[in-house]
Protein backbone atom coordinates (compact mmCIF):
# COMPACT_ATOMS: atom_id res chain seq x y z
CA UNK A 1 -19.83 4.31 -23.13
CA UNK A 2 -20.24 1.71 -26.14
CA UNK A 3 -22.30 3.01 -29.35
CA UNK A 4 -23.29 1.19 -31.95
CA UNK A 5 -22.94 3.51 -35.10
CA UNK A 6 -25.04 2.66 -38.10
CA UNK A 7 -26.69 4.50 -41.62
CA UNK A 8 -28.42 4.02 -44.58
CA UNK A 9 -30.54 1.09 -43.96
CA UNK A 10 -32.93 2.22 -46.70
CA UNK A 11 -36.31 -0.43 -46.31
CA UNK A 12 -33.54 -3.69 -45.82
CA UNK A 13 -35.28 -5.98 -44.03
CA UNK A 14 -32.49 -8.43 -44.61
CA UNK A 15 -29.35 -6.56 -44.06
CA UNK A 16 -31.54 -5.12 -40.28
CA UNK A 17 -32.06 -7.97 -38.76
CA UNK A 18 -27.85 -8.58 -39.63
CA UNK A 19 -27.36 -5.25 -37.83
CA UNK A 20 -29.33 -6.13 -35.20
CA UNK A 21 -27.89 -9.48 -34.39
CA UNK A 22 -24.67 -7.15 -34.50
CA UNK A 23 -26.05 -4.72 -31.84
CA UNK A 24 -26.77 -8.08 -30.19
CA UNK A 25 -23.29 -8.96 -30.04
CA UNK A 26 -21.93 -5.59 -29.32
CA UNK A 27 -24.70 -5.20 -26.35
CA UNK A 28 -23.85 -1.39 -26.55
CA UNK A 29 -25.09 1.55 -24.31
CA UNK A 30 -26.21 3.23 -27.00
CA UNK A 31 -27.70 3.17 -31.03
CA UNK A 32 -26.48 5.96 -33.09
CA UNK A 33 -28.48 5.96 -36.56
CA UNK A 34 -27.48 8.65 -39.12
CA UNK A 35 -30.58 8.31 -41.47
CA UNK A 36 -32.09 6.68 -44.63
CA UNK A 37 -33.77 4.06 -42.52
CA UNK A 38 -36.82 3.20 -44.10
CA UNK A 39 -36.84 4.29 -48.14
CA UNK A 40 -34.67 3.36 -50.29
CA UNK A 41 -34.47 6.82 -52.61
CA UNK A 42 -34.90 7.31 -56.12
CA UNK A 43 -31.47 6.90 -57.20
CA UNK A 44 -31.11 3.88 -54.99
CA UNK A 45 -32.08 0.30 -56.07
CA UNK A 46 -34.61 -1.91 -54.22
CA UNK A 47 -32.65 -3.49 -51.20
CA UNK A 48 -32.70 -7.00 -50.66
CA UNK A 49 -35.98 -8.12 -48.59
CA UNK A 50 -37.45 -4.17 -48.96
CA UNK A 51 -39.85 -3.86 -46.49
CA UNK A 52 -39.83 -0.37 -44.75
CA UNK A 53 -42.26 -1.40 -42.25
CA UNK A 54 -40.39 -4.69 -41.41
CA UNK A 55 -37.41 -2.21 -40.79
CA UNK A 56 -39.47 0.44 -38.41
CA UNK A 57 -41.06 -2.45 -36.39
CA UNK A 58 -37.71 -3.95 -36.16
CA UNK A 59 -35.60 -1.22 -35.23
CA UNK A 60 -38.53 -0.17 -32.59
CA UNK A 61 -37.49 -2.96 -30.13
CA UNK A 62 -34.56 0.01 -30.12
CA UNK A 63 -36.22 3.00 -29.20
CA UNK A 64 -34.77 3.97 -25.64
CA UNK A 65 -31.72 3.16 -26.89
CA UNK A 66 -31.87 5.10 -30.45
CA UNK A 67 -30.75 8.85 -31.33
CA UNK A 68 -31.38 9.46 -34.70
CA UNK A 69 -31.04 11.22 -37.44
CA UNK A 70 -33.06 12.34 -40.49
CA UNK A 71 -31.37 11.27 -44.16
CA UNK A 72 -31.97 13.27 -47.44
CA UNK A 73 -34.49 9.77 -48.02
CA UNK A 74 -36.48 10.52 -45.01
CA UNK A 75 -39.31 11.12 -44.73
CA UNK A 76 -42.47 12.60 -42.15
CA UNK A 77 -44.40 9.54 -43.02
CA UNK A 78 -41.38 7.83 -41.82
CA UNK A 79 -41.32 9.31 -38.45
CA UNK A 80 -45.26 8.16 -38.08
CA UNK A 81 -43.76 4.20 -38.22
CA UNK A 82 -40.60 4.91 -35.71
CA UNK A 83 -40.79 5.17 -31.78
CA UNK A 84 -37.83 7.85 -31.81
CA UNK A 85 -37.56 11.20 -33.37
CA UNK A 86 -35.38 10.86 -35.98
CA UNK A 87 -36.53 14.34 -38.48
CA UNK A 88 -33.79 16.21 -36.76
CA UNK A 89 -30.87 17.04 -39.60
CA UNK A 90 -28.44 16.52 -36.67
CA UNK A 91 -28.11 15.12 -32.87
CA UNK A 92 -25.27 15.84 -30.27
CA UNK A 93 -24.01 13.08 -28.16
CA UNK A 94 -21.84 13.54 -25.16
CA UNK A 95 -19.42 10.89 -23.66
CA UNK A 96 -16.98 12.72 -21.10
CA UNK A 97 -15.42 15.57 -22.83
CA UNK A 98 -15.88 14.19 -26.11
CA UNK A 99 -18.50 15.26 -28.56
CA UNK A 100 -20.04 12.78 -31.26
CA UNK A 101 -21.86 15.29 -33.77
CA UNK A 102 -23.86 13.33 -35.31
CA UNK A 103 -26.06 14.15 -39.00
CA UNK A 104 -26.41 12.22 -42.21
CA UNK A 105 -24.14 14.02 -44.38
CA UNK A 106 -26.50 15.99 -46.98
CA UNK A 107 -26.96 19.33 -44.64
CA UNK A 108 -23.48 19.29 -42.68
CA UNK A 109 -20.59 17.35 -44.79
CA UNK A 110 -16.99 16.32 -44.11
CA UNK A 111 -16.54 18.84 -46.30
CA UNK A 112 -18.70 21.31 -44.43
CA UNK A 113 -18.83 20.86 -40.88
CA UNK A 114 -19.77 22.86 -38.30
CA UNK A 115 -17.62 24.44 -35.76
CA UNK A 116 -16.19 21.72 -33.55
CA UNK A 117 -14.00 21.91 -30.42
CA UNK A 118 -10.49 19.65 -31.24
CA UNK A 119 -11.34 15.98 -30.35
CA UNK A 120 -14.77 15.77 -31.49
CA UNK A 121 -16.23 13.24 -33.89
CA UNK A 122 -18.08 14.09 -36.93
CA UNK A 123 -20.35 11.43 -37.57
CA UNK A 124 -22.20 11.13 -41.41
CA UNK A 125 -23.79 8.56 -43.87
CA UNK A 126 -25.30 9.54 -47.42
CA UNK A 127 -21.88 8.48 -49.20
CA UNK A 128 -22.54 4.74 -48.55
CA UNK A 129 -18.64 4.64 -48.11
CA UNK A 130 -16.78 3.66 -44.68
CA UNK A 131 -14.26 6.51 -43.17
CA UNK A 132 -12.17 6.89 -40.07
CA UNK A 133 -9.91 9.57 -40.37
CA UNK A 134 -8.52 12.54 -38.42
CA UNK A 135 -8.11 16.40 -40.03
CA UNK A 136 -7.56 19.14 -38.03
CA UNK A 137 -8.11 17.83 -35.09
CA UNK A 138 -11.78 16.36 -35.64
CA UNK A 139 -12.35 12.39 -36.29
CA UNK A 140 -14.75 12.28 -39.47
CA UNK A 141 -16.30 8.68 -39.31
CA UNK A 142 -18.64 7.31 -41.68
CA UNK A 143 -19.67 3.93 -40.53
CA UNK A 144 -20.40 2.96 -44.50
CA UNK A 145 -24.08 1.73 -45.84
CA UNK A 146 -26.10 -1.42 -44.06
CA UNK A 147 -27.77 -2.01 -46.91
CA UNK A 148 -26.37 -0.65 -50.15
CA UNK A 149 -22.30 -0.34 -49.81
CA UNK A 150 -20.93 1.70 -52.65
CA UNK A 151 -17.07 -0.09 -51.42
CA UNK A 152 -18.19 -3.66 -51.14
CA UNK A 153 -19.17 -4.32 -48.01
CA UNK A 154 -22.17 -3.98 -45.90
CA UNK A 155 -20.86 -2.50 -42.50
CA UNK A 156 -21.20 -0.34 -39.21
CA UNK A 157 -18.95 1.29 -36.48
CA UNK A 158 -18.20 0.77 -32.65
CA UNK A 159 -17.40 3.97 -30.64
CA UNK A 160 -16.10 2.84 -27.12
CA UNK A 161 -13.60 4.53 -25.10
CA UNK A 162 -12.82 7.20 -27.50
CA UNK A 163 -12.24 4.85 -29.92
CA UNK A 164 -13.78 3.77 -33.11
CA UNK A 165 -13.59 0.62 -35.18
CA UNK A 166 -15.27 -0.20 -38.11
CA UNK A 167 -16.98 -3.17 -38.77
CA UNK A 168 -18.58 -5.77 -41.10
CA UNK A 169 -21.88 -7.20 -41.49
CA UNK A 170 -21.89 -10.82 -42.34
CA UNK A 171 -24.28 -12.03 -45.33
């Protein structure tokens, strides 16, 4: 299975339609979005091209496709825009025996997950910064920010085979 791993899109009409000429490119089984989709938060700037509604009608032509996630910027009203639940402060994928847990990152943290069986992934956003490490057995990944990197560069992640590879969104 191939999943396309993104978060915190935040209203970024410019920096979606760069993820989804990714997800293009990738042509991936699945859409994994850990949340802030639409707003862009009080302690956020403006995105470039913000346009929350650009971004639901966008990432729509997703739906059967999308599990999602709800970030500590999201919203009810945003749910009434998207196709897909996405209010849920976590998801569970299954590929095989592996588990992709999947949340934002402001309810369950790296630093407080829940209880995983060895060889799952812990998937979160909210920090804006990319991760792909192993401790104690579980792979914590944070695919980075779409929108509104805190480390420099806009980006997403690839899960396929068991494997995951971060990756780069060109301006």
């Amino acid at each position: 299975m191939k999943i396309v791993i993104a978060s915190d899109i935040h209203g970024s009409a410019a920096w979606c339609r760069r993820l989804l000429e990714a997800i293009e490119q990738e042509a991936p089984d699945q859409v994994i979005l850990l949340g802030d989709l639409l707003y862009h938060g009080p302690r956020n700037p403006l995105p470039d091209e913000y346009a929350p509604a650009e971004v639901a009608a966008m990432l729509n032509g997703l739906a059967s496709r999308v599990t999602a996630v709800r970030g500590n910027c999201d919203a009810e009203v945003d749910q009434m825009l998207l196709d897909f639940p996405c209010m849920a402060d976590s998801a569970l994928v299954v590929d095989g025996a592996t588990r992709l847990f999947c949340t934002h990152g402001h309810v369950f943290s790296p630093e407080q997950p829940p209880a995983l069986p060895e060889g799952s992934l812990f998937l979160s956003g909210h920090t804006h910064v990319k991760v792909n490490e192993v401790r104690d057995g579980i792979r914590f990944v944070n695919p980075g920010s779409v929108s509104l990197p805190k480390d420099g560069t806009h980006s997403f992640a690839v899960y396929e085979g068991g494997v995951v590879t971060l990756k780069e969104l060109t301006a």
